[in-house]
PDB file of N, CA and C in Angstrom:
ATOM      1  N   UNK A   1     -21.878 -54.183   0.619  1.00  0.00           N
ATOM      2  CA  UNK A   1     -22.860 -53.189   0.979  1.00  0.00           C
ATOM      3  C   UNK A   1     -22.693 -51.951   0.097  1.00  0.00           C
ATOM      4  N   UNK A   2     -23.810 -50.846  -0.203  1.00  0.00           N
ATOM      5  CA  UNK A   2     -23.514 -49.827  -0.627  1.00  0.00           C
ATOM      6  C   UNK A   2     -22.828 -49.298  -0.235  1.00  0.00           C
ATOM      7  N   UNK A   3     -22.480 -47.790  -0.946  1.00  0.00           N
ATOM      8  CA  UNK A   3     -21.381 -46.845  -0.483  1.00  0.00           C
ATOM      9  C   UNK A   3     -22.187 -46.080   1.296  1.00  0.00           C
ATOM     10  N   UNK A   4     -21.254 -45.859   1.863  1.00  0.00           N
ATOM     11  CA  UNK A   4     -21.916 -45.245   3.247  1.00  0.00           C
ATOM     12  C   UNK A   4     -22.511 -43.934   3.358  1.00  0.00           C
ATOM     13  N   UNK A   5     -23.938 -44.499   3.745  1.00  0.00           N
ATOM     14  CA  UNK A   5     -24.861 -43.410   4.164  1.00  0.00           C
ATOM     15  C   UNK A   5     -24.555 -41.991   5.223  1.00  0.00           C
ATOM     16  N   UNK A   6     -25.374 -41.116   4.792  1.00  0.00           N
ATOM     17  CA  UNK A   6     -25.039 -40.184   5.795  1.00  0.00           C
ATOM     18  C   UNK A   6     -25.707 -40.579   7.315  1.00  0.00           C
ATOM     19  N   UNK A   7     -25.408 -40.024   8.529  1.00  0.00           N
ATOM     20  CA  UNK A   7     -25.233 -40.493   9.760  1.00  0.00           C
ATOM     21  C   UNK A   7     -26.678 -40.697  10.313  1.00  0.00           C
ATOM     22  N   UNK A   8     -26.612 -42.210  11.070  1.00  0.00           N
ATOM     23  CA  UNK A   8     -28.441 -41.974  11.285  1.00  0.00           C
ATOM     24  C   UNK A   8     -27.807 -42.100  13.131  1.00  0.00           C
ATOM     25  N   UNK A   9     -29.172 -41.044  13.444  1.00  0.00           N
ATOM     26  CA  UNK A   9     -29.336 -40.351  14.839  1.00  0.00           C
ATOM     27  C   UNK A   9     -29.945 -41.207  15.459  1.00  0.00           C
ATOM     28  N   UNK A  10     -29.682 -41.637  16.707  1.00  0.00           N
ATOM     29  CA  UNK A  10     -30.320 -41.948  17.861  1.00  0.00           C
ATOM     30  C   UNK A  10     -30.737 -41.491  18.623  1.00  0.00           C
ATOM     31  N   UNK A  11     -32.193 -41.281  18.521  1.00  0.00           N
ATOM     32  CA  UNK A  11     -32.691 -40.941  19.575  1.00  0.00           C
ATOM     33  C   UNK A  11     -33.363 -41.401  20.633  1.00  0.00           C
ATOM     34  N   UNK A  12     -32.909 -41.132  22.256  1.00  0.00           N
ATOM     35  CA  UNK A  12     -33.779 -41.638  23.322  1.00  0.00           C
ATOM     36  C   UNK A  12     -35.101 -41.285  23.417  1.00  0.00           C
ATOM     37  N   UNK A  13     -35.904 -42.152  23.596  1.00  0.00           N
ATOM     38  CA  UNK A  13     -37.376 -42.190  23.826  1.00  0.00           C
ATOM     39  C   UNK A  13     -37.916 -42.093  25.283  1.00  0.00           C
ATOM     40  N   UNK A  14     -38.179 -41.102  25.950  1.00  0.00           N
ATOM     41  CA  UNK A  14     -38.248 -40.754  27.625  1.00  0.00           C
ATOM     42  C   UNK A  14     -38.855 -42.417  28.389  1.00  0.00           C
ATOM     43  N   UNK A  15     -37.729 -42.197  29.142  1.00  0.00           N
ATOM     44  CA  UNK A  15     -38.009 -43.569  29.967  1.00  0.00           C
ATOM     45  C   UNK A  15     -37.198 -44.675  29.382  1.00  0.00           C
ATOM     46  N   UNK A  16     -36.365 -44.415  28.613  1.00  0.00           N
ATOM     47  CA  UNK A  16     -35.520 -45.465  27.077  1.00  0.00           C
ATOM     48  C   UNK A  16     -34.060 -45.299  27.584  1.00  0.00           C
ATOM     49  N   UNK A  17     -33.483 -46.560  27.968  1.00  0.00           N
ATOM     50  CA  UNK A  17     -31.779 -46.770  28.033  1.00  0.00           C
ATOM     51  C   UNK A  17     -31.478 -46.692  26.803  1.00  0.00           C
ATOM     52  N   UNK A  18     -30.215 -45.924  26.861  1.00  0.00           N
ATOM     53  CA  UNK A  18     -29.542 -45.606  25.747  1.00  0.00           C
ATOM     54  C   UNK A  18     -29.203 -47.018  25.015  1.00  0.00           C
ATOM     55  N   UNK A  19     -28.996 -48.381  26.022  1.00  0.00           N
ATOM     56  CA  UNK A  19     -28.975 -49.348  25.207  1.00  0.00           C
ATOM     57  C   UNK A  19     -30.200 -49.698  24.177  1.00  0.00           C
ATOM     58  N   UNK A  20     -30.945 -49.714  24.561  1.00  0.00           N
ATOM     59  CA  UNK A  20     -32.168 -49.627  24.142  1.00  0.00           C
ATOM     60  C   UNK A  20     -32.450 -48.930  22.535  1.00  0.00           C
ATOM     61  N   UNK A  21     -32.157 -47.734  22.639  1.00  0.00           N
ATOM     62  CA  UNK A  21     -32.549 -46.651  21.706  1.00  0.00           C
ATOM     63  C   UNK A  21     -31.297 -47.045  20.887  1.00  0.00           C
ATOM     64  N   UNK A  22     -30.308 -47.642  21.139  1.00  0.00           N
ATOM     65  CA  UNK A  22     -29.031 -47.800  19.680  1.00  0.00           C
ATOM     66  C   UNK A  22     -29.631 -49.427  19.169  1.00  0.00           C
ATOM     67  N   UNK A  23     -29.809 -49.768  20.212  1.00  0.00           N
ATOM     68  CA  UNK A  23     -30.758 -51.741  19.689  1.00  0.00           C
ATOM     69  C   UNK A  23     -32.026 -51.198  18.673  1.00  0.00           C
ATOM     70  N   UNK A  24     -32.679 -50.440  19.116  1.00  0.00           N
ATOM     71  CA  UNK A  24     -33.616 -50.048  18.176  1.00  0.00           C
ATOM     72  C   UNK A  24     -33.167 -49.050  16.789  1.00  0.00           C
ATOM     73  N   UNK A  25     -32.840 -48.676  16.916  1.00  0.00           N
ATOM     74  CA  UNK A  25     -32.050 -47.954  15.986  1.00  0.00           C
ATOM     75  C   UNK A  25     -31.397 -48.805  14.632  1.00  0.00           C
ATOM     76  N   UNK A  26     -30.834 -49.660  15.474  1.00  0.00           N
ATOM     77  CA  UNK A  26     -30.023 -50.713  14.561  1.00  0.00           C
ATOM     78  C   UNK A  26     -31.105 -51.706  13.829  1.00  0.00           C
ATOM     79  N   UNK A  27     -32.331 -52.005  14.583  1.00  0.00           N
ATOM     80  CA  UNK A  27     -33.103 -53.193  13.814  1.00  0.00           C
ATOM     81  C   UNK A  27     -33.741 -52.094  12.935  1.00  0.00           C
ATOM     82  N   UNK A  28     -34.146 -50.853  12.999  1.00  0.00           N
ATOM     83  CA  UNK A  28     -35.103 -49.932  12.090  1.00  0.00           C
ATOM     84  C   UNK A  28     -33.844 -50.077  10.529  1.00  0.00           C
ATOM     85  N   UNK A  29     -32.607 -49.742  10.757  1.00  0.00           N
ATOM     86  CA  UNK A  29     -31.596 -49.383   9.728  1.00  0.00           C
ATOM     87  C   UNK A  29     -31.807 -50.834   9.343  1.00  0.00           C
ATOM     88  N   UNK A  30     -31.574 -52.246   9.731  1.00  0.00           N
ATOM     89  CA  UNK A  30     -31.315 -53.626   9.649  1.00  0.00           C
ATOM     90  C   UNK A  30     -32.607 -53.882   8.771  1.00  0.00           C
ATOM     91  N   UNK A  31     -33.651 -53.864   9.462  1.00  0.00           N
ATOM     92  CA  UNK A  31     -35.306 -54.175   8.674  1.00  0.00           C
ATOM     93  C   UNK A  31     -35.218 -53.285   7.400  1.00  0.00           C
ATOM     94  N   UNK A  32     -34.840 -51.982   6.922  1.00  0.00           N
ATOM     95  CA  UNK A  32     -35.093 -51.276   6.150  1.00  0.00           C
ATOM     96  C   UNK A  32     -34.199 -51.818   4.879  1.00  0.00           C
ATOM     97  N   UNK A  33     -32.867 -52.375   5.158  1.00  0.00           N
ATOM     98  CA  UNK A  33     -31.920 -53.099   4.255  1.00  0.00           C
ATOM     99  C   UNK A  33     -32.376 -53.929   4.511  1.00  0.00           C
ATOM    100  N   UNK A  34     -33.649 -54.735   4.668  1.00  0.00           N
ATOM    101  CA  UNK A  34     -34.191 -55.813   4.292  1.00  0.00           C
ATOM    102  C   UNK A  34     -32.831 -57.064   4.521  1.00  0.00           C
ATOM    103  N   UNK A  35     -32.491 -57.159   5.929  1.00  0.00           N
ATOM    104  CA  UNK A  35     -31.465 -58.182   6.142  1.00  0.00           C
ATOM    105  C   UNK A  35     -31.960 -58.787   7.537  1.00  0.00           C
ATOM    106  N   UNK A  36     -31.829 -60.148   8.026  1.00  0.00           N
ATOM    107  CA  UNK A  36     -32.649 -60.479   8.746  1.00  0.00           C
ATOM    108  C   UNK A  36     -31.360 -60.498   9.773  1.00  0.00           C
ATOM    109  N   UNK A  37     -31.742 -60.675  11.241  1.00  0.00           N
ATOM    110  CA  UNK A  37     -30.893 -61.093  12.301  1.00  0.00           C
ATOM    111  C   UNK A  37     -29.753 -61.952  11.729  1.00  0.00           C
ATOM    112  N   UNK A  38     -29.962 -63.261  11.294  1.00  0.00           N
ATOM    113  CA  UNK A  38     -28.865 -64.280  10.953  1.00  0.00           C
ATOM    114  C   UNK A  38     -28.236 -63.231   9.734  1.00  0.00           C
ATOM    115  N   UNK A  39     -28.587 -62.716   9.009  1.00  0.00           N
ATOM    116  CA  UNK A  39     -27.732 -62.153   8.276  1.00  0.00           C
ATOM    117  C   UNK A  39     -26.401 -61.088   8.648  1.00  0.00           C
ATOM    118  N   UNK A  40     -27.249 -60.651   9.506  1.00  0.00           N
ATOM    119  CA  UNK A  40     -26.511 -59.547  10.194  1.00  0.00           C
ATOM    120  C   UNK A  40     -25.317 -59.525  10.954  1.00  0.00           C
ATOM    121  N   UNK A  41     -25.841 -60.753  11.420  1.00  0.00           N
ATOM    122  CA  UNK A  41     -24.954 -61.541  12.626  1.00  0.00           C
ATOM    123  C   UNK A  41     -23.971 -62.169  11.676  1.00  0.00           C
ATOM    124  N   UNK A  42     -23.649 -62.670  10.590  1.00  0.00           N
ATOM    125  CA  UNK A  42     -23.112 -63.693   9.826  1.00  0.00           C
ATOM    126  C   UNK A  42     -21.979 -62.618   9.200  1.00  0.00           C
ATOM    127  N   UNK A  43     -22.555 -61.223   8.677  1.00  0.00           N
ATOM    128  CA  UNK A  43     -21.869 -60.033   8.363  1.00  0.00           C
ATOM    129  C   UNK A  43     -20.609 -59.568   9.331  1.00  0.00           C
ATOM    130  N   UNK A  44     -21.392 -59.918  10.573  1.00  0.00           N
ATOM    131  CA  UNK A  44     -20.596 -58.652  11.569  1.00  0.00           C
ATOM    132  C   UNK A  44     -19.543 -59.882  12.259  1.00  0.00           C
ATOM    133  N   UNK A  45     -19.794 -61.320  12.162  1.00  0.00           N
ATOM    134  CA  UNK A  45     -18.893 -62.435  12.523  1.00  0.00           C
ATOM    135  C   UNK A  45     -19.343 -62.478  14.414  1.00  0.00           C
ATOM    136  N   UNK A  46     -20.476 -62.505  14.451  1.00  0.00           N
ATOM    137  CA  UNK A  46     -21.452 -62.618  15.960  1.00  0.00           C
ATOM    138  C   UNK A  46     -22.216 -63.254  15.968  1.00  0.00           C
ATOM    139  N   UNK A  47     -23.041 -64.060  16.816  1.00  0.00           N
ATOM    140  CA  UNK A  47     -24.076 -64.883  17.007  1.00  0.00           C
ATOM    141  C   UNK A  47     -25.551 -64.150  16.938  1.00  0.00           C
ATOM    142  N   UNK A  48     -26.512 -64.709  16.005  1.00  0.00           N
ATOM    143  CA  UNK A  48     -27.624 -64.166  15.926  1.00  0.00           C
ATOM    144  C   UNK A  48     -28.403 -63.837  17.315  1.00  0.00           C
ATOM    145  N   UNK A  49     -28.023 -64.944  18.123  1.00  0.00           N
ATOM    146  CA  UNK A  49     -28.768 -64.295  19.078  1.00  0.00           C
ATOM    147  C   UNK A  49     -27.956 -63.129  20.410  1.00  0.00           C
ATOM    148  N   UNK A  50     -26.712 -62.865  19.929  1.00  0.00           N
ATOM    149  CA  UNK A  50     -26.047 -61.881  20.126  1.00  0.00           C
ATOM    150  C   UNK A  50     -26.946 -60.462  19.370  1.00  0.00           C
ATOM    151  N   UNK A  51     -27.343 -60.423  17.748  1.00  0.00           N
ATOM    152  CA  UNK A  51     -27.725 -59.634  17.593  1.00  0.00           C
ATOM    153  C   UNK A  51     -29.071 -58.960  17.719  1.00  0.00           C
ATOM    154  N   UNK A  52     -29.811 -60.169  18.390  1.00  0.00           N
ATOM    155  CA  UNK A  52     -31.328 -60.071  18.828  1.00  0.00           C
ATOM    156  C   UNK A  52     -31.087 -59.328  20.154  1.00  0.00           C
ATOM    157  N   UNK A  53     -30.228 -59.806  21.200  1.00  0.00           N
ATOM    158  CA  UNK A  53     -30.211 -59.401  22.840  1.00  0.00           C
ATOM    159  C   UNK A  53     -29.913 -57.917  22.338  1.00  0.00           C
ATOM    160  N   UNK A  54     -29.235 -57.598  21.569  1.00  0.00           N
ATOM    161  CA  UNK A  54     -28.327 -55.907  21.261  1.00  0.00           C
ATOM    162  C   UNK A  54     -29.393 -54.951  20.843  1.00  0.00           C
ATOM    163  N   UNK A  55     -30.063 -55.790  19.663  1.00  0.00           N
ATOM    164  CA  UNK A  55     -31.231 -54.811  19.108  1.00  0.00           C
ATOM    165  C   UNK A  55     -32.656 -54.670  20.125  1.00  0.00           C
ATOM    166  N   UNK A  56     -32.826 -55.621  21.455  1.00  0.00           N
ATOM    167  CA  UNK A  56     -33.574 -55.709  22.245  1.00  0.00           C
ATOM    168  C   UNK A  56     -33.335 -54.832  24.031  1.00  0.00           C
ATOM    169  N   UNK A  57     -32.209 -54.270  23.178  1.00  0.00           N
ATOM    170  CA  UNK A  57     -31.806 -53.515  24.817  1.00  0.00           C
ATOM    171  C   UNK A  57     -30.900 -54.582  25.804  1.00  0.00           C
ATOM    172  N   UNK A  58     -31.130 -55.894  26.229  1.00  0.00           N
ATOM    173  CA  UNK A  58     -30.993 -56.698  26.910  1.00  0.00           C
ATOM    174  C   UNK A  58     -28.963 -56.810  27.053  1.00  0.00           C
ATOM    175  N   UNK A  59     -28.706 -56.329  25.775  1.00  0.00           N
ATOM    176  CA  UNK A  59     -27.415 -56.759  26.025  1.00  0.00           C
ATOM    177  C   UNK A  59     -26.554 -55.751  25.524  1.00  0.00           C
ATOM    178  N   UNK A  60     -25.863 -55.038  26.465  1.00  0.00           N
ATOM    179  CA  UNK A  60     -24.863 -53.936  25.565  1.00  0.00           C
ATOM    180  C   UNK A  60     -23.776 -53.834  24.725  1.00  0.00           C
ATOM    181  N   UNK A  61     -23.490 -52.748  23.674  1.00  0.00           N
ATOM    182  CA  UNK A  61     -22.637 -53.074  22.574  1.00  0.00           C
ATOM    183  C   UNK A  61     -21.208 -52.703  23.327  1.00  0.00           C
ATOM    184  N   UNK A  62     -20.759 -53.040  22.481  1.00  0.00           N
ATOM    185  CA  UNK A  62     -18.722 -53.279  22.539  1.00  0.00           C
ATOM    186  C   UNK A  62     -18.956 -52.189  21.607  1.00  0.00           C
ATOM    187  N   UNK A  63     -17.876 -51.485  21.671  1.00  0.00           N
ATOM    188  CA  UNK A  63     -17.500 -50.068  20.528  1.00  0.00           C
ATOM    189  C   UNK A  63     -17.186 -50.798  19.378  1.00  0.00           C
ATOM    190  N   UNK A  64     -16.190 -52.012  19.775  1.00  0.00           N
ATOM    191  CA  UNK A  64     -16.026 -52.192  18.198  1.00  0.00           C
ATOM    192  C   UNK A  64     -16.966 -53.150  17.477  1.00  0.00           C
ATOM    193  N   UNK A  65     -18.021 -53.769  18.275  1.00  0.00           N
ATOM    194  CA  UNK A  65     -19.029 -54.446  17.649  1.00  0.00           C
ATOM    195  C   UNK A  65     -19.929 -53.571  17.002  1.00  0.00           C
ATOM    196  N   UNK A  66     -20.365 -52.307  17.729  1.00  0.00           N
ATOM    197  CA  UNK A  66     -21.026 -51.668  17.075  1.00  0.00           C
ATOM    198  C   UNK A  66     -20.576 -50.666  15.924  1.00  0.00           C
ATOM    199  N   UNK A  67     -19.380 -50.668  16.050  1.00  0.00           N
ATOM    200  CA  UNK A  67     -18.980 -49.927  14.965  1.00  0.00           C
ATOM    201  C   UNK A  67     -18.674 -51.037  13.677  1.00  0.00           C
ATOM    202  N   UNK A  68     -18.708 -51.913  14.128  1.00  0.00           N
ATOM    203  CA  UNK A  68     -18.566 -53.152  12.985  1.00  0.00           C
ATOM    204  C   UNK A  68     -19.987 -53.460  12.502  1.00  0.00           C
ATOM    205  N   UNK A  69     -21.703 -53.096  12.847  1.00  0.00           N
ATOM    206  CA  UNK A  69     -22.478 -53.040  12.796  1.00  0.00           C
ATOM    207  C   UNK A  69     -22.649 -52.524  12.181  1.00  0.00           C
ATOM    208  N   UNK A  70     -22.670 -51.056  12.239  1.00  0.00           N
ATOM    209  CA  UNK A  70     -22.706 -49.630  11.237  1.00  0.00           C
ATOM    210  C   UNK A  70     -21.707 -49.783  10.163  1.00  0.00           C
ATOM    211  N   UNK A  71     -20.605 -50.553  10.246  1.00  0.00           N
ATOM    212  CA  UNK A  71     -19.824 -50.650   8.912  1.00  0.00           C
ATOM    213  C   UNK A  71     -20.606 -51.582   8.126  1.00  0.00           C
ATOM    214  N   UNK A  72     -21.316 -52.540   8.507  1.00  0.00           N
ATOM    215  CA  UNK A  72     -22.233 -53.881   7.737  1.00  0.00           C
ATOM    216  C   UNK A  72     -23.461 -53.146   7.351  1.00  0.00           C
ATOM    217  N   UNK A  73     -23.979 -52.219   8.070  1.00  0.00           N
ATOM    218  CA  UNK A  73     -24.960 -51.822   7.760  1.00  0.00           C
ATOM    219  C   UNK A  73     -25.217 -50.637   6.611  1.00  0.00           C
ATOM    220  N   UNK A  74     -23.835 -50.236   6.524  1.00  0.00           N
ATOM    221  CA  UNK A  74     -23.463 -48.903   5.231  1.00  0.00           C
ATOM    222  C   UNK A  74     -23.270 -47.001   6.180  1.00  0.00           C
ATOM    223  N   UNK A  75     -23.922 -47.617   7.432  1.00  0.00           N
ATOM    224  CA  UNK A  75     -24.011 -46.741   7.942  1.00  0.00           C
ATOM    225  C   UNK A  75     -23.422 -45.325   9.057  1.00  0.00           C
ATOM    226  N   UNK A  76     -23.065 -44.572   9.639  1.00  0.00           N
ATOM    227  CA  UNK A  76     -22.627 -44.024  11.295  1.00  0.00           C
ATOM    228  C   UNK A  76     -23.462 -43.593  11.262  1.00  0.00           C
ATOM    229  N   UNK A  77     -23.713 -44.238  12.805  1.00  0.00           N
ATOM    230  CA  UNK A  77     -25.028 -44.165  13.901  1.00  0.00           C
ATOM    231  C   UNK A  77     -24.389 -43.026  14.669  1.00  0.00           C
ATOM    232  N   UNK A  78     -24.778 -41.973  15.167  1.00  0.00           N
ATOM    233  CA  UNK A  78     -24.523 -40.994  15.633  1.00  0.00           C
ATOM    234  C   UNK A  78     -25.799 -40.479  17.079  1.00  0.00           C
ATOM    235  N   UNK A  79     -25.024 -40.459  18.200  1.00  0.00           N
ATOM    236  CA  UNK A  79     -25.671 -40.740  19.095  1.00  0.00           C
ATOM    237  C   UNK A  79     -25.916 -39.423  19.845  1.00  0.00           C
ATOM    238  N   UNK A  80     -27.757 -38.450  20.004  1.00  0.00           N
ATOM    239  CA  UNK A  80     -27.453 -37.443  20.259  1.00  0.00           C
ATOM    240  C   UNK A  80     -27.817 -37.209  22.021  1.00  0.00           C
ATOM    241  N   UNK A  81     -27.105 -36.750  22.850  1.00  0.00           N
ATOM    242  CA  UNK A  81     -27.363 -36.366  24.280  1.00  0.00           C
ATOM    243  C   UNK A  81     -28.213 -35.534  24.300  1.00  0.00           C
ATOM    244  N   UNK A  82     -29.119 -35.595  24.771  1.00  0.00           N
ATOM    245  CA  UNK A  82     -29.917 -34.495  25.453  1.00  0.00           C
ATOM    246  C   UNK A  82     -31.199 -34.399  26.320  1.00  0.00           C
TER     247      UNK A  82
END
């Protein structure tokens, strides 16, 4: 992967679980590096449809999955409260 990007923000969308808004977050960064689910999943050593349920809200991240995400992805996801 490239060298690591500066930090992309998550933001909640009113009415949006925070699972939700980091699943989305992750397929916007994922689609934009033009890398598909199986790729992603194959990167991070997880099941594609592990990374579909995550980017769909349906299934919540492990700290170190998602930080193993953002390392595949070039990225820190930085998550803002408010």
């Amino acid at each position: 992967m490239s060298e690591m990007e500066r930090g992309v923000q998550v933001e909640r969308r009113e009415n949006e679980t925070l699972e939700r808004a980091i699943g989305r977050t992750v397929c916007n960064v994922r689609e934009g590096k033009h890398l598909t689910t199986t790729e992603l999943a194959n990167l991070v050593g997880i099941s594609q449809a592990q990374i579909s349920r995550l980017e769909n809200g349906r299934q919540g991240f492990r700290s170190g999955t998602l930080a193993r995400i953002a390392r595949e992805l070039g990225v820190e996801l930085v998550v803002a409260y408010g």
